[in-house]
Protein backbone atom coordinates (compact mmCIF):
# COMPACT_ATOMS: atom_id res chain seq x y z
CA UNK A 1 -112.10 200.65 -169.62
CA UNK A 2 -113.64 200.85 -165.98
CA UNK A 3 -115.67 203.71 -164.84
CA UNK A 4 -116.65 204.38 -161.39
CA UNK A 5 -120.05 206.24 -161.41
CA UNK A 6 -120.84 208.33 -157.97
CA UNK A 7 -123.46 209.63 -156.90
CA UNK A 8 -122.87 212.16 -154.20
CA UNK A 9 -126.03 211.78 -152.78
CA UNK A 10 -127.12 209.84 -149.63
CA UNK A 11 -130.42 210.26 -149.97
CA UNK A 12 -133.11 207.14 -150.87
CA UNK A 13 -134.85 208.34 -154.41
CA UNK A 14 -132.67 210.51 -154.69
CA UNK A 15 -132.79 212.09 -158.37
CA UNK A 16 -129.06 212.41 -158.61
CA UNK A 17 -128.80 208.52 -157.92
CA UNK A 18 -131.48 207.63 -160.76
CA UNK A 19 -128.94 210.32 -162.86
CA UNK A 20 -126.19 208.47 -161.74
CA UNK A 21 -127.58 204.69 -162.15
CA UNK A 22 -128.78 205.92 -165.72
CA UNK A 23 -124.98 207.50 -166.37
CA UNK A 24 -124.54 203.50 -165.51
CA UNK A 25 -126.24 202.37 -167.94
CA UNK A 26 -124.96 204.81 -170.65
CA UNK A 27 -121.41 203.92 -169.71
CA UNK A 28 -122.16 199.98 -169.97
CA UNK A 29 -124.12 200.40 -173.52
CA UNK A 30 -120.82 202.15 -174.83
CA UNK A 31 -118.53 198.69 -173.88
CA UNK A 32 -117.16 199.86 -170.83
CA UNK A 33 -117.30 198.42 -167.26
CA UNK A 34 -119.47 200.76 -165.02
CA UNK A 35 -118.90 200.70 -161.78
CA UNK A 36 -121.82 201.88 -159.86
CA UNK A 37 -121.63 203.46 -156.15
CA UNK A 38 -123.28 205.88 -153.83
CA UNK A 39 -121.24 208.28 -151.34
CA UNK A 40 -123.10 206.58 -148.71
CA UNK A 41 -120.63 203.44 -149.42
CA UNK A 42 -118.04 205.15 -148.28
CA UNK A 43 -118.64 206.38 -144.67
CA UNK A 44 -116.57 208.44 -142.67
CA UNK A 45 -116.17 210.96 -140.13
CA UNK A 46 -115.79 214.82 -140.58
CA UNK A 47 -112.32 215.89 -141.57
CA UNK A 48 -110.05 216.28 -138.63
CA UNK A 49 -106.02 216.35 -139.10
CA UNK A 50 -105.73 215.20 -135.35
CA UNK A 51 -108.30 212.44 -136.43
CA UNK A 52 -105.87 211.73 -139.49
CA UNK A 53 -102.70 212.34 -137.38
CA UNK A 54 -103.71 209.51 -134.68
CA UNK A 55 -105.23 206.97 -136.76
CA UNK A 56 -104.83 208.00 -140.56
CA UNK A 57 -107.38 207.54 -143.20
CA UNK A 58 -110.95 205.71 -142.52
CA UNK A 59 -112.12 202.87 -144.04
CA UNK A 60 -114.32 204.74 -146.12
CA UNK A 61 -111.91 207.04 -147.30
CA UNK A 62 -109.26 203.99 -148.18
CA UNK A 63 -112.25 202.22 -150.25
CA UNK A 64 -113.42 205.25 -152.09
CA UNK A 65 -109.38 205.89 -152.97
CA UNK A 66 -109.25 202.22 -153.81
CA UNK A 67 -112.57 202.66 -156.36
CA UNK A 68 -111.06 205.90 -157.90
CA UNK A 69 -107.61 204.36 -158.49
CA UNK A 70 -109.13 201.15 -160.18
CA UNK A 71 -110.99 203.47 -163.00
CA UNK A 72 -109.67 205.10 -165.70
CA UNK A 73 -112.52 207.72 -165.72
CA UNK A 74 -114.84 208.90 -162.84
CA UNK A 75 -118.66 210.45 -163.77
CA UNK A 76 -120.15 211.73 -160.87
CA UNK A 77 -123.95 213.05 -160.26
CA UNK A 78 -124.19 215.77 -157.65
CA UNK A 79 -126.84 217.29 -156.05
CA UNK A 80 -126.61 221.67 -155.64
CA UNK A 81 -126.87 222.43 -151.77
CA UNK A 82 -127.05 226.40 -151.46
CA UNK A 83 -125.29 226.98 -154.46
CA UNK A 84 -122.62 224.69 -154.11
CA UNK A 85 -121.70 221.15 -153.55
CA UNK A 86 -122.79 218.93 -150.81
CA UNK A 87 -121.07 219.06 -147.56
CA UNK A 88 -120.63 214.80 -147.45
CA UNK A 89 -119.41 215.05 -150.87
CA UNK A 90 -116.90 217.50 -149.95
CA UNK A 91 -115.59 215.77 -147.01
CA UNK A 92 -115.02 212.95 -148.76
CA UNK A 93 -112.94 214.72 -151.29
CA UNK A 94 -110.43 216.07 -148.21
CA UNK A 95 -110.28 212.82 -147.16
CA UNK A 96 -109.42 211.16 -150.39
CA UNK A 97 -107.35 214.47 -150.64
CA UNK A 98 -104.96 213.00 -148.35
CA UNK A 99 -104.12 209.64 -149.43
CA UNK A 100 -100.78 208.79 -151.60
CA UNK A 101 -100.41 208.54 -154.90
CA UNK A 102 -103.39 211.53 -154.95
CA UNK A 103 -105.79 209.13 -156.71
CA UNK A 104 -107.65 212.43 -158.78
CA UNK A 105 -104.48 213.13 -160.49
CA UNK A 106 -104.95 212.90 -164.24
CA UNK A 107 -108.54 211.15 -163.69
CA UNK A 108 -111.14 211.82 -166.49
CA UNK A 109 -113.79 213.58 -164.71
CA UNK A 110 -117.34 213.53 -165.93
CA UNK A 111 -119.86 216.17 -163.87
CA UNK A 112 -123.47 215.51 -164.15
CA UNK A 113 -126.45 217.42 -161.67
CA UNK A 114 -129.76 216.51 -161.11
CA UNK A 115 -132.65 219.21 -159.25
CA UNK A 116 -136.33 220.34 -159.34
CA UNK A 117 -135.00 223.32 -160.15
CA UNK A 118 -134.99 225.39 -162.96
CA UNK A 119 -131.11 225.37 -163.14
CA UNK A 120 -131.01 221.84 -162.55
CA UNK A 121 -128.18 221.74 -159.98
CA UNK A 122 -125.37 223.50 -162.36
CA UNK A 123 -124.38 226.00 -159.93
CA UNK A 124 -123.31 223.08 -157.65
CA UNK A 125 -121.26 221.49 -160.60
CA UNK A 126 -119.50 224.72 -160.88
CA UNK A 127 -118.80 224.50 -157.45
CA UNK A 128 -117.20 220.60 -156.96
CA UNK A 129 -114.43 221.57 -160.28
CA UNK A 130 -112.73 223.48 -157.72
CA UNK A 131 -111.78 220.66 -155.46
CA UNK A 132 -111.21 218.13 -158.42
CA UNK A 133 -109.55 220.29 -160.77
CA UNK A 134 -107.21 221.74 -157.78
CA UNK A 135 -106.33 218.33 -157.13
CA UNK A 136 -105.37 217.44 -160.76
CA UNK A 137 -108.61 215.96 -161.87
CA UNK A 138 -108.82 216.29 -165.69
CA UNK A 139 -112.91 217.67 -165.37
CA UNK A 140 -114.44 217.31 -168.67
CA UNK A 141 -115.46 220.60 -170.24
CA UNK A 142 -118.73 219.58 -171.03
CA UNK A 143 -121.35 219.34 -168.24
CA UNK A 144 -124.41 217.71 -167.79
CA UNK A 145 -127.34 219.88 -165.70
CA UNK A 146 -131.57 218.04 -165.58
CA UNK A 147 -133.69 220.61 -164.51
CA UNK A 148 -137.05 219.54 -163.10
CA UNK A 149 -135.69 216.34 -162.26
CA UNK A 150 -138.80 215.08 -159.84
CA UNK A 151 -140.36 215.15 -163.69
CA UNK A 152 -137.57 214.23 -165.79
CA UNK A 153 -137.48 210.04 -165.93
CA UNK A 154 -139.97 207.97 -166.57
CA UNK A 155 -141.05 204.72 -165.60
CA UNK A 156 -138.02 202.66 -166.97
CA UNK A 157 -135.15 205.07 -165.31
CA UNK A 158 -134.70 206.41 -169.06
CA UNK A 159 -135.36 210.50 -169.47
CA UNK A 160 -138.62 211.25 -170.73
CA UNK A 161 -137.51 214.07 -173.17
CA UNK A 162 -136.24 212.50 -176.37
CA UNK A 163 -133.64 215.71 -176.83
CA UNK A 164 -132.02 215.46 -173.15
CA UNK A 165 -132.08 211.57 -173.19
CA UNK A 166 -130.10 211.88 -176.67
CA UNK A 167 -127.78 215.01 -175.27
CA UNK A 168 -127.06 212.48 -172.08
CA UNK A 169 -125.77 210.12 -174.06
CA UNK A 170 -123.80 212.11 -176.44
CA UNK A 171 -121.68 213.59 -173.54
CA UNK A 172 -121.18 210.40 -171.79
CA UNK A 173 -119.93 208.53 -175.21
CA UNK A 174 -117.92 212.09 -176.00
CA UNK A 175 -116.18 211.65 -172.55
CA UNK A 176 -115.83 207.89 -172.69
CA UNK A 177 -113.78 208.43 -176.24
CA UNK A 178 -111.43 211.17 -174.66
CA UNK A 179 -110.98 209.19 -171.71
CA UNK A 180 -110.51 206.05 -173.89
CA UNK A 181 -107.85 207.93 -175.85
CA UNK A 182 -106.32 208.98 -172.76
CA UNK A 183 -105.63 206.02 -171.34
CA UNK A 184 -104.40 204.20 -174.95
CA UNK A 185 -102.38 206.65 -176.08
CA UNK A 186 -99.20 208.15 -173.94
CA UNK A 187 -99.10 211.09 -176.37
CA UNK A 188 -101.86 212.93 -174.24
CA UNK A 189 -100.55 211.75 -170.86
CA UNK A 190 -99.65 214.80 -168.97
CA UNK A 191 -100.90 217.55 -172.02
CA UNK A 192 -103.91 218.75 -169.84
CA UNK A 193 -102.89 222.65 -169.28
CA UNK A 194 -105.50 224.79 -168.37
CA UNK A 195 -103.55 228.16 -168.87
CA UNK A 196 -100.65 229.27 -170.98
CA UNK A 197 -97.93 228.86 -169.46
CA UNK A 198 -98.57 225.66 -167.37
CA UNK A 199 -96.99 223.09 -166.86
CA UNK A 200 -97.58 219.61 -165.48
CA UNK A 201 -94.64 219.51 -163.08
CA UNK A 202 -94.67 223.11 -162.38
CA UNK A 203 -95.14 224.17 -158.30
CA UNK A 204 -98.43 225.74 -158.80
CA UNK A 205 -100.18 222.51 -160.44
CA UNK A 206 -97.84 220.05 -158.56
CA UNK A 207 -99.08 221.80 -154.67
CA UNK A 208 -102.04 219.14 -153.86
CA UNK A 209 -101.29 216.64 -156.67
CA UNK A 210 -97.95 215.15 -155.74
């Protein structure tokens, strides 16, 4: 199973990259294929339909598709700008937004956050479901927030508390198996309903997805 593991941050030393490249890690121990990348990869412009219109998609935005449509599962670490997600993340999502076949339908999503703060980023995570879950995105329920993260790894890129190094890894392998499952066995294909009453081909959760 491949996993591509973003980091939505552009930042060098970024925390939410050392989250990310330890997510990496994780995801490799458990047999899978991680496959590790930074949203700084994947350059492109602001979002402009006249921009799309005249010469469609960027390069960036075509690769990043590409990347997503080659996993079966997606983990990405996220940094919390003002209470939400960051604005290059977000672009990059209404770019990929626009491509055909949607590339987040149906994809295993795994949300992790990394801050100094004392909420670690989760308001942010909170935030980037919206996007991903609007677009079909199966987001695990499950979240993964490291508060004081300037404090949080030490000198190997491991986490320094034995509890959150051992609750890390328990929610990647938990989302690897779903994901796994997912993609082995057709029975949960299409069986991701997040209210009663919905359906997979219905208009409301068909709008962005199809």
């Amino acid at each position: 199973m491949r996993v591509l593991v973003l980091s939505g941050s552009s930042r060098t030393g970024s925390v939410n990259a050392r989250l990310a490249s330890l997510a990496a890690a994780l995801v490799s121990r458990a047999g899978a294929v991680a496959d590790a990348a930074t949203i700084a990869d994947f350059p492109m412009p602001p979002y402009d339909g006249d921009v799309e219109a005249d010469d469609g998609l960027p390069k960036g935005a075509l690769a990043l598709c590409e990347r997503i449509g080659a996993a079966q599962a997606l983990v990405i670490a996220s940094p919390e700008y003002n209470a939400s997600l960051p604005g290059v993340l977000k672009n990059a999502i209404d770019w990929v937004s626009r491509y055909r076949p949607q590339p987040f339908k149906d994809k295993q999503s795994l949300l992790l956050s990394a801050s100094p703060s004392m909420v670690g980023g989760n308001r942010g995570l909170w935030a980037l479901r919206v996007p991903l879950e609007h677009l079909g995105a199966r987001v695990y329920p499950d979240m993964f927030s490291l508060a004081g993260a300037h404090h949080a790894f030490a000198d190997d890129g491991t986490l320094a508390d034995q509890g959150l190094s051992e609750r890390l890894t328990s929610t990647i392998g938990s989302f690897l198996d779903l994901a796994e499952a997912d993609t082995r066995y057709l029975c949960l294909q299409r069986r991701w309903y997040e209210f009663l009453g919905d359906r997979t081909d219905a208009p409301v959760t068909a709008r962005a997805q199809d």
